[in-house]
N, C-alpha and C. Protein backbone atom coordinates (compact mmCIF):
# COMPACT_ATOMS: atom_id res chain seq x y z
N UNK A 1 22.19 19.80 -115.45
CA UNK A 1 22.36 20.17 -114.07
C UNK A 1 22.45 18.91 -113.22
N UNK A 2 23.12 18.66 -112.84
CA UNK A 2 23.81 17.73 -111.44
C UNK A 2 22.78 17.80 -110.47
N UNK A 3 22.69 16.46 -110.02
CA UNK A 3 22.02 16.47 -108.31
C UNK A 3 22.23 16.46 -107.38
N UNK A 4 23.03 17.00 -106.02
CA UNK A 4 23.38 16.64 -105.22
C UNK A 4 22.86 15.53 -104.30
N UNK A 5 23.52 14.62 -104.09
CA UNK A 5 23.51 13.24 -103.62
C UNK A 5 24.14 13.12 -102.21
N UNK A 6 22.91 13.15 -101.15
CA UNK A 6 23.50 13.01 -99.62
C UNK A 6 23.10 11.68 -99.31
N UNK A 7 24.52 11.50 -98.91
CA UNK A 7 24.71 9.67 -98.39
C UNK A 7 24.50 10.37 -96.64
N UNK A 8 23.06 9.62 -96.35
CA UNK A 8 23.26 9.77 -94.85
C UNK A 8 23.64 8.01 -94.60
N UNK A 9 24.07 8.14 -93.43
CA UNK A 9 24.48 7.19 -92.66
C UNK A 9 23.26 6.17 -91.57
N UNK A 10 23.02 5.32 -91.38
CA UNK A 10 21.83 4.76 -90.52
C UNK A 10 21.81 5.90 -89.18
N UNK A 11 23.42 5.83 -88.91
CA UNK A 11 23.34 6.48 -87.47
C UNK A 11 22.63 7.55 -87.47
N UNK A 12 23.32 8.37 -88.52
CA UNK A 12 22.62 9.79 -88.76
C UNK A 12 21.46 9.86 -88.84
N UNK A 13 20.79 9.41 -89.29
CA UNK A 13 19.18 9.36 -89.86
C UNK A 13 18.29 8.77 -88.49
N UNK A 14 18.61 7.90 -87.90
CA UNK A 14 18.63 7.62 -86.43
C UNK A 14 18.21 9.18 -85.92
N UNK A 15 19.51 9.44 -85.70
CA UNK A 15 20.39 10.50 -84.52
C UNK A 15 18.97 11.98 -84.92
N UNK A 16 18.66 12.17 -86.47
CA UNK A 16 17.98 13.09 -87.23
C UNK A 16 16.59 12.83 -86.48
N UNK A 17 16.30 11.50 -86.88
CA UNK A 17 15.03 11.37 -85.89
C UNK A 17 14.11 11.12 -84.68
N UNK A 18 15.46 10.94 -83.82
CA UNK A 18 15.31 11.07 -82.14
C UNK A 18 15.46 12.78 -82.29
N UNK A 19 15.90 13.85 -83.01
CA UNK A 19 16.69 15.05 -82.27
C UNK A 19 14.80 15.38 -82.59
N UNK A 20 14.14 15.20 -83.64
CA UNK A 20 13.00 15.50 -84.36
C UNK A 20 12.03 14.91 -83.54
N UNK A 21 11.87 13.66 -82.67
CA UNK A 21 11.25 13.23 -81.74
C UNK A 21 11.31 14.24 -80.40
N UNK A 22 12.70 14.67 -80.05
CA UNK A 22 12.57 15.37 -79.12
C UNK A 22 12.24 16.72 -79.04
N UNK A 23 11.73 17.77 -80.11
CA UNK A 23 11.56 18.85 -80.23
C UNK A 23 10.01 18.67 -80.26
N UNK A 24 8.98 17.25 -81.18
CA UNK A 24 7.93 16.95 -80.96
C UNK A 24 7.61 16.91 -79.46
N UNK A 25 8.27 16.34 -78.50
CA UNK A 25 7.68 16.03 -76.97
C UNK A 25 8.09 17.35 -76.39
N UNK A 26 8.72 18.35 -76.44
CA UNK A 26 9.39 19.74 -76.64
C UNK A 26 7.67 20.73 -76.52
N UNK A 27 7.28 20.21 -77.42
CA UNK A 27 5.84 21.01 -78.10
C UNK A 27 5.15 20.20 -77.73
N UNK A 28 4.67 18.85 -77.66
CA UNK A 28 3.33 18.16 -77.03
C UNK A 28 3.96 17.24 -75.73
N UNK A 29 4.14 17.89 -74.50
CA UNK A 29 5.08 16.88 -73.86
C UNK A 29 4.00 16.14 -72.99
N UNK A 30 4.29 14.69 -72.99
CA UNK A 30 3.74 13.51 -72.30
C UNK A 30 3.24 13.96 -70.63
N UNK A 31 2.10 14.17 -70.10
CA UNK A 31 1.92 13.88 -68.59
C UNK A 31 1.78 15.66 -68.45
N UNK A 32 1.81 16.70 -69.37
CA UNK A 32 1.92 18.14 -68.49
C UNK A 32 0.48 18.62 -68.51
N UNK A 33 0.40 18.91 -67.57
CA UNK A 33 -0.92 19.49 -67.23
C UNK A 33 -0.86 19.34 -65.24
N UNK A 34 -1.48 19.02 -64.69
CA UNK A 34 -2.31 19.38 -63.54
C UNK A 34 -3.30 17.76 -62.80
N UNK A 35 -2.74 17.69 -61.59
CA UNK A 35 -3.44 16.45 -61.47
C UNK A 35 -4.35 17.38 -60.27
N UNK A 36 -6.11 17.44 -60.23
CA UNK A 36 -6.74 18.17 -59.28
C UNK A 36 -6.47 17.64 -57.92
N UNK A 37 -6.30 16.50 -56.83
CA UNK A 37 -5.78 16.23 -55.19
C UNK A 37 -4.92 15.37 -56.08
N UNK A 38 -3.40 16.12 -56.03
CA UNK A 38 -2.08 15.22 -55.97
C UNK A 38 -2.35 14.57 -54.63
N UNK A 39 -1.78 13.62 -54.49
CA UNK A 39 -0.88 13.24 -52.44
C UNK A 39 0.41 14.17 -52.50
N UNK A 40 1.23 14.32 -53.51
CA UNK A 40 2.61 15.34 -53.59
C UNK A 40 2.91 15.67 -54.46
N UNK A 41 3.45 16.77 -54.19
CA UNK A 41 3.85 18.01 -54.79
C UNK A 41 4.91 19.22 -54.33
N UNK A 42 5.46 19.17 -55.69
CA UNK A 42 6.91 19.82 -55.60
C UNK A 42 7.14 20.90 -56.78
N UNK A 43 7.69 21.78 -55.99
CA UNK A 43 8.20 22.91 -57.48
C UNK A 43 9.48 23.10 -57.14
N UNK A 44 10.65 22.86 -58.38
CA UNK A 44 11.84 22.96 -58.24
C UNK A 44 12.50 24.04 -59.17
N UNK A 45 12.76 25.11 -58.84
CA UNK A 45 13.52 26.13 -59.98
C UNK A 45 15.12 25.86 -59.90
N UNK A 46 15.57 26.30 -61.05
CA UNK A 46 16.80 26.00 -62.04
C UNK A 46 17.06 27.78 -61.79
N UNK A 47 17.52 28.13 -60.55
CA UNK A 47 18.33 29.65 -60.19
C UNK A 47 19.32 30.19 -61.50
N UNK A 48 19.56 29.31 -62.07
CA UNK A 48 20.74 29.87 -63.58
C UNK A 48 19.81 30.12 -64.50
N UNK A 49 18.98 29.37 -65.10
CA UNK A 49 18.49 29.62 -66.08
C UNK A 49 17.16 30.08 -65.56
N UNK A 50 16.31 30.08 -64.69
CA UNK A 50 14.70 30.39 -64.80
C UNK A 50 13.83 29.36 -64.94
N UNK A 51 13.95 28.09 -65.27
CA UNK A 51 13.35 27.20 -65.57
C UNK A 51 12.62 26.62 -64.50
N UNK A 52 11.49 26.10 -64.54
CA UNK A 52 10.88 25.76 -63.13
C UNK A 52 9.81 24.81 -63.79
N UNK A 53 9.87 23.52 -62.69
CA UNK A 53 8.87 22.45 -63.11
C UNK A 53 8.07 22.21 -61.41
N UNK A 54 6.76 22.22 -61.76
CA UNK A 54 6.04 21.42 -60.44
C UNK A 54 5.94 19.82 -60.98
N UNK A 55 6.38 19.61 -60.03
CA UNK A 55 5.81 17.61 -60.18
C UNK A 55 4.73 17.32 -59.08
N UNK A 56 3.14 16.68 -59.84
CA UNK A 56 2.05 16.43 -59.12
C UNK A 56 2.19 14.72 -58.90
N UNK A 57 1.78 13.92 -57.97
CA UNK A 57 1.88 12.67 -58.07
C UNK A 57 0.55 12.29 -56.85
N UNK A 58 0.18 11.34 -57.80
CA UNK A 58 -1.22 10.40 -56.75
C UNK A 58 -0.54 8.73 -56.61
N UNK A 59 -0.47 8.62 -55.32
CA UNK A 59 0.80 7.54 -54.65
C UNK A 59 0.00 6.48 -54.17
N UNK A 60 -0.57 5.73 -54.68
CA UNK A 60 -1.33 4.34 -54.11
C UNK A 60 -0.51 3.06 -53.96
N UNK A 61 -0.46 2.71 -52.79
CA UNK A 61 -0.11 1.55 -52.50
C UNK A 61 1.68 1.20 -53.04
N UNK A 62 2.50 2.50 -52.25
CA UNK A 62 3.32 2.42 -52.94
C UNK A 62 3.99 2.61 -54.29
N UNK A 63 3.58 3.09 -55.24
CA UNK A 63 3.10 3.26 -56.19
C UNK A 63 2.62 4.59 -56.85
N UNK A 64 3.47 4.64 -57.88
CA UNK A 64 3.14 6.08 -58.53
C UNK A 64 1.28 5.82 -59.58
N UNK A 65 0.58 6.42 -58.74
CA UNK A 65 -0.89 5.69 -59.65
C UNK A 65 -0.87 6.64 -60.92
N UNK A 66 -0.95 8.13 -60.74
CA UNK A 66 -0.50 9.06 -61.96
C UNK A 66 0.17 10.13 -61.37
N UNK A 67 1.02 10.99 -62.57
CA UNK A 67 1.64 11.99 -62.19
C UNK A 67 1.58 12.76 -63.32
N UNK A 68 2.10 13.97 -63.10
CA UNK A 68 1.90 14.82 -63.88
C UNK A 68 2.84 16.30 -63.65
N UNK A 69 3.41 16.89 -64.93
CA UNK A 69 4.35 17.79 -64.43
C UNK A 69 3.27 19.51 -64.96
N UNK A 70 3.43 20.89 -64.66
CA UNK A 70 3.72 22.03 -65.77
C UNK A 70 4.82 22.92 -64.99
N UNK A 71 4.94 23.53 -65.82
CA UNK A 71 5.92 24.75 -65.59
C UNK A 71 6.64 25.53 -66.90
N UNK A 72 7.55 26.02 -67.08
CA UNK A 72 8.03 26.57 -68.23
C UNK A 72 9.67 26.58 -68.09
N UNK A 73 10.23 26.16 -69.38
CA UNK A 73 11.68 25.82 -68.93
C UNK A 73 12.46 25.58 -70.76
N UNK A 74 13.55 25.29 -70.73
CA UNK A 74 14.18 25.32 -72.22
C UNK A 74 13.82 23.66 -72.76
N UNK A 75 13.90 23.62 -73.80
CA UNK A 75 13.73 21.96 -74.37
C UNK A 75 14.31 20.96 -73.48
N UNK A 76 15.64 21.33 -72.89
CA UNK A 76 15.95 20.13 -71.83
C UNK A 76 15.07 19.66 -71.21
N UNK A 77 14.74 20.69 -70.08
CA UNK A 77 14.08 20.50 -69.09
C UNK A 77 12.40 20.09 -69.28
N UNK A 78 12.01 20.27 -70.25
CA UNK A 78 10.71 19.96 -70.55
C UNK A 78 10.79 18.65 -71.16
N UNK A 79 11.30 18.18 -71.56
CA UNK A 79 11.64 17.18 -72.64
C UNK A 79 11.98 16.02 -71.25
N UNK A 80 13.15 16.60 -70.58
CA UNK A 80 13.35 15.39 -69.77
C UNK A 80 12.41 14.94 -68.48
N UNK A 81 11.62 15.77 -68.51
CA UNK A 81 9.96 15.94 -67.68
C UNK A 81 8.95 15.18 -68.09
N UNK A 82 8.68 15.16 -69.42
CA UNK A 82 8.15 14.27 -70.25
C UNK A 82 8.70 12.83 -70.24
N UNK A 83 9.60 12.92 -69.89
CA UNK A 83 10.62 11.52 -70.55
C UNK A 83 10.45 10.91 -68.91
N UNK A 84 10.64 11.53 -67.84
CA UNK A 84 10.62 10.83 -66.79
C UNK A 84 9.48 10.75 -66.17
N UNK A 85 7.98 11.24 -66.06
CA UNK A 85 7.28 10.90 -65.94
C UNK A 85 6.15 9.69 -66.55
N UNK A 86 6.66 9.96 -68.19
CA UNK A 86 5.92 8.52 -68.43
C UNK A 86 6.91 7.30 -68.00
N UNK A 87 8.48 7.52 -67.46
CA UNK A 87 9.27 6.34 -66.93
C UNK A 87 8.15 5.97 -65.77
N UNK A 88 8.06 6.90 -64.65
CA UNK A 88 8.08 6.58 -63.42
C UNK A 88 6.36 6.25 -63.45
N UNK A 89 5.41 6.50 -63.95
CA UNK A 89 4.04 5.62 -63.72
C UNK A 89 4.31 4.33 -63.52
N UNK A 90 3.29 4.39 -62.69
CA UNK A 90 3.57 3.13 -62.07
C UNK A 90 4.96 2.21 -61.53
N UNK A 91 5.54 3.14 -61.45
CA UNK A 91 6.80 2.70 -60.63
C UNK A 91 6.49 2.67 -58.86
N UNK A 92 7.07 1.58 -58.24
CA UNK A 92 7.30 1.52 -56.97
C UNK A 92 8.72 3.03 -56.66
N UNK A 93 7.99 3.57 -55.66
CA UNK A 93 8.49 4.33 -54.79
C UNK A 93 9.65 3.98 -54.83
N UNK A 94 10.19 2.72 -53.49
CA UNK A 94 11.41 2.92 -53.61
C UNK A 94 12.49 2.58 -55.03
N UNK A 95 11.84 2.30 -56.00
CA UNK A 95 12.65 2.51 -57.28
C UNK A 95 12.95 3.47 -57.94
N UNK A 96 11.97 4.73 -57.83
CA UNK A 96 12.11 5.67 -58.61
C UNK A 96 13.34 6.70 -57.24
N UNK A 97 13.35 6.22 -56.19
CA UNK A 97 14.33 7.07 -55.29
C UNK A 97 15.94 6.47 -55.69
N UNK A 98 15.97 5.19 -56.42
CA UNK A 98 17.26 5.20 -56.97
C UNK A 98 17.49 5.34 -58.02
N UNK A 99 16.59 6.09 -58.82
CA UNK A 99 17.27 6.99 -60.54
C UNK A 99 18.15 7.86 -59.84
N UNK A 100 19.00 7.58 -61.12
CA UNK A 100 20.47 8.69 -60.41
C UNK A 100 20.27 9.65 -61.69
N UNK A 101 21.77 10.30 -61.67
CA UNK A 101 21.82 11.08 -63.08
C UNK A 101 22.40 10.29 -64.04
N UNK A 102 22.45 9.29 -63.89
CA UNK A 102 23.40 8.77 -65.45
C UNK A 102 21.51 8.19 -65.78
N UNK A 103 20.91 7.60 -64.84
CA UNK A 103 19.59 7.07 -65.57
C UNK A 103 19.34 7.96 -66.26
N UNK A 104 19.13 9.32 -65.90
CA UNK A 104 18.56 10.27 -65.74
C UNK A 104 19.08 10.52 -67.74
N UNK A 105 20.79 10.56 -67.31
CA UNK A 105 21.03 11.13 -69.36
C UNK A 105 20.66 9.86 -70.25
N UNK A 106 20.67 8.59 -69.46
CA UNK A 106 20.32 7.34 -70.55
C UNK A 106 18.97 7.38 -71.36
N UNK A 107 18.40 8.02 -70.31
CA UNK A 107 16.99 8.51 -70.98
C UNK A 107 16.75 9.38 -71.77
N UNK A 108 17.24 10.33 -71.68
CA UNK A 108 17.59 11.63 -72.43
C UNK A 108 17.91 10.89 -73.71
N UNK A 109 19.21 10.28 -73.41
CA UNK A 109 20.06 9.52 -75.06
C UNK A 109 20.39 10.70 -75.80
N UNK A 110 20.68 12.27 -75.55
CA UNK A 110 21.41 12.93 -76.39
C UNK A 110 22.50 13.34 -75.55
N UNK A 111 23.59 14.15 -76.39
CA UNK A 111 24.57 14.43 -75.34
C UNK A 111 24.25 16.02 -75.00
N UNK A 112 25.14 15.46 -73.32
CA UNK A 112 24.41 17.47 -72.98
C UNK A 112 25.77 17.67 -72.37
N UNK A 113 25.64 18.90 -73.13
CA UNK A 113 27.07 19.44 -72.31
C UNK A 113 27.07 20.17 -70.72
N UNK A 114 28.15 20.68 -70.33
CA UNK A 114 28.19 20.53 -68.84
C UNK A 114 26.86 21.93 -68.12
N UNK A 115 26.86 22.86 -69.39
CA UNK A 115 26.53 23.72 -68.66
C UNK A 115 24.79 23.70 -69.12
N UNK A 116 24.04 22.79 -69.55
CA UNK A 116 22.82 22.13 -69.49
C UNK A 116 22.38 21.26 -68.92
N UNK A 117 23.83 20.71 -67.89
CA UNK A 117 23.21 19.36 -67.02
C UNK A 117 22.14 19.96 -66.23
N UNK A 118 22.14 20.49 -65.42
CA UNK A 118 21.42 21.20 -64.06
C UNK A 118 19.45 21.18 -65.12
N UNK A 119 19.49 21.49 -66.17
CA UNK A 119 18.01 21.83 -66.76
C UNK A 119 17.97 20.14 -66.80
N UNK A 120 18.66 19.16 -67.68
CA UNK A 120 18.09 17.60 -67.49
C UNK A 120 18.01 17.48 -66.37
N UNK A 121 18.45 17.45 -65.39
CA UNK A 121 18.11 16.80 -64.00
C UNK A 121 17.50 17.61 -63.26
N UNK A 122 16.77 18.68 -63.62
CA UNK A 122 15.73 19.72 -63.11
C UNK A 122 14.24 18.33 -62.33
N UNK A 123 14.36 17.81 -63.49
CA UNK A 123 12.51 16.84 -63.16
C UNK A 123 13.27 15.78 -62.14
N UNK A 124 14.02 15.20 -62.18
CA UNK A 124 14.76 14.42 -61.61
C UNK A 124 14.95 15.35 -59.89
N UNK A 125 15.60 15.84 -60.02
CA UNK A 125 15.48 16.75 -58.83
C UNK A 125 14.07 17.26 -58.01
N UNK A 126 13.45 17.72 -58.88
CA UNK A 126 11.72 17.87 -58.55
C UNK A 126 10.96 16.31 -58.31
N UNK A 127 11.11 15.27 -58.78
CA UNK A 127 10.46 14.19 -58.53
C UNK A 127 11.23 13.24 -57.41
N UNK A 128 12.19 13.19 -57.23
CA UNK A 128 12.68 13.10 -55.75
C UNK A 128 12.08 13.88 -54.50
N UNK A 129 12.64 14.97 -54.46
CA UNK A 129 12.17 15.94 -53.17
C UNK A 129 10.27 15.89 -53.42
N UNK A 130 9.47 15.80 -54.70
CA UNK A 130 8.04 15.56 -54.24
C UNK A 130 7.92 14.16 -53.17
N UNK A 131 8.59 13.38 -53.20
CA UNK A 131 8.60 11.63 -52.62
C UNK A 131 9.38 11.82 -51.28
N UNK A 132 9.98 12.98 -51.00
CA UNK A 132 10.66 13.26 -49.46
C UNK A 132 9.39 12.83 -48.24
N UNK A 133 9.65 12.74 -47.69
CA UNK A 133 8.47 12.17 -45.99
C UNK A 133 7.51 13.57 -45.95
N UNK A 134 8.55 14.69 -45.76
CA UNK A 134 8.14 15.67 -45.51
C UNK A 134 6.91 16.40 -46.72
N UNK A 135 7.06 16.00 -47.77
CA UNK A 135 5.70 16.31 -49.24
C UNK A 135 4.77 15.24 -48.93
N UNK A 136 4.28 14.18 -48.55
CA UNK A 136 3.26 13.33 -48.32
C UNK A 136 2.51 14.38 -47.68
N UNK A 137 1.28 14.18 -48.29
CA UNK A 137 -0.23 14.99 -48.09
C UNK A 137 -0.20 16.21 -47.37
N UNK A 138 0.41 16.82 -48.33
CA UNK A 138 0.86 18.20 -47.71
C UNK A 138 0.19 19.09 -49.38
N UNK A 139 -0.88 19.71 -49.02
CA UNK A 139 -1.19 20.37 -50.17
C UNK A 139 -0.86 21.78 -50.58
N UNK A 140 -0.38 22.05 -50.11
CA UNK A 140 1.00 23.52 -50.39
C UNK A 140 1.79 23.10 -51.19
N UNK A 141 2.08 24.15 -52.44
CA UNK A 141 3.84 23.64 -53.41
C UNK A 141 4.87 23.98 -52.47
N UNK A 142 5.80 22.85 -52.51
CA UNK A 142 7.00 23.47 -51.82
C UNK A 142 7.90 24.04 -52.66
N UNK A 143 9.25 25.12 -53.16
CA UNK A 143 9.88 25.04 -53.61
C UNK A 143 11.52 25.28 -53.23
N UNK A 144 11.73 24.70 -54.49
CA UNK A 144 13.50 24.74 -53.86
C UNK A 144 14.35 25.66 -54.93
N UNK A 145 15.04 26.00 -55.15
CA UNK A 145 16.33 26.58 -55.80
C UNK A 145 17.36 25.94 -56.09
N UNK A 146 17.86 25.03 -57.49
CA UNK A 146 18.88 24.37 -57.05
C UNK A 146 19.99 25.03 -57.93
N UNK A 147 21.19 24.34 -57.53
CA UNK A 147 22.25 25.49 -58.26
C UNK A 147 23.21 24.30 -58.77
N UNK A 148 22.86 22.81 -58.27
CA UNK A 148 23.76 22.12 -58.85
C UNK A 148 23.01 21.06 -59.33
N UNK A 149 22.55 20.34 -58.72
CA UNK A 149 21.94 18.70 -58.91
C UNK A 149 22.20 17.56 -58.79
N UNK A 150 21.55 16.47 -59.17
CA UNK A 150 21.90 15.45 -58.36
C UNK A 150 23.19 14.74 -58.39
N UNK A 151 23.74 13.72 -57.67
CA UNK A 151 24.80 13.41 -57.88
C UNK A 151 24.25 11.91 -58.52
């Protein structure tokens, strides 16, 4: 009896174990839970799909001191929640107001097709509008509805 013999490729085996990394942060994702006195706070729902993330953030001195996301949403959107909150600790304010969406898929690093963009840039969308003038020490969730996302 013969063995079948799979030649993977570096890329592949790569590509196998980022997709396997991201279904891990999928199931244990980085930063979700609940920060008890955020300074801001935002809840942003995804009107197509249902998906909805709050973003909590404690803002010292300019400065993201911690943050923290929950909500319930498809692997995108959780995954890229995870992925941008451990970016933005400790990030200066006005840096994290110029992540765009291409930062936004560089981070990601998989490809998403058109009609999953709106769930990656769900946290992206929610962690902006928490950093608006108008969310500073305002302890009410605000929320929004978005139907497209960022540019």
């Amino acid at each position: 009896m013969r063995s079948l013999i799979i030649k993977m490729s570096h890329n592949d085996l790569s590509e196998k174990m980022y997709r396997e990394h991201i279904l891990e942060l999928y199931k244990n994702p980085s930063n979700f839970g609940e920060i008890k006195n955020p300074t801001h706070k935002h809840t942003e729902t995804n009107s197509l799909c249902g998906d909805e993330i709050t973003v909590q953030m404690i803002i010292k001195n300019g400065k993201v001191s911690d943050v923290k996301f929950n909500g319930s949403g498809c692997v995108i959107s959780m995954v890229s929640s995870s992925l941008l909150t451990d970016k933005i600790k400790g990030m200066k304010i006005e840096d994290i107001k110029k992540l765009t969406k291409k930062d936004m898929l560089k981070l990601l690093n998989i490809k998403i097709n058109p009609a999953r963009l709106k769930c990656a840039l769900l946290s992206l969308d929610a962690v902006k509008k928490t950093l608006s003038p108008l969310k500073q020490n305002q302890g009410n969730v605000t929320r929004s509805k978005i139907k497209g996302g960022l540019n």
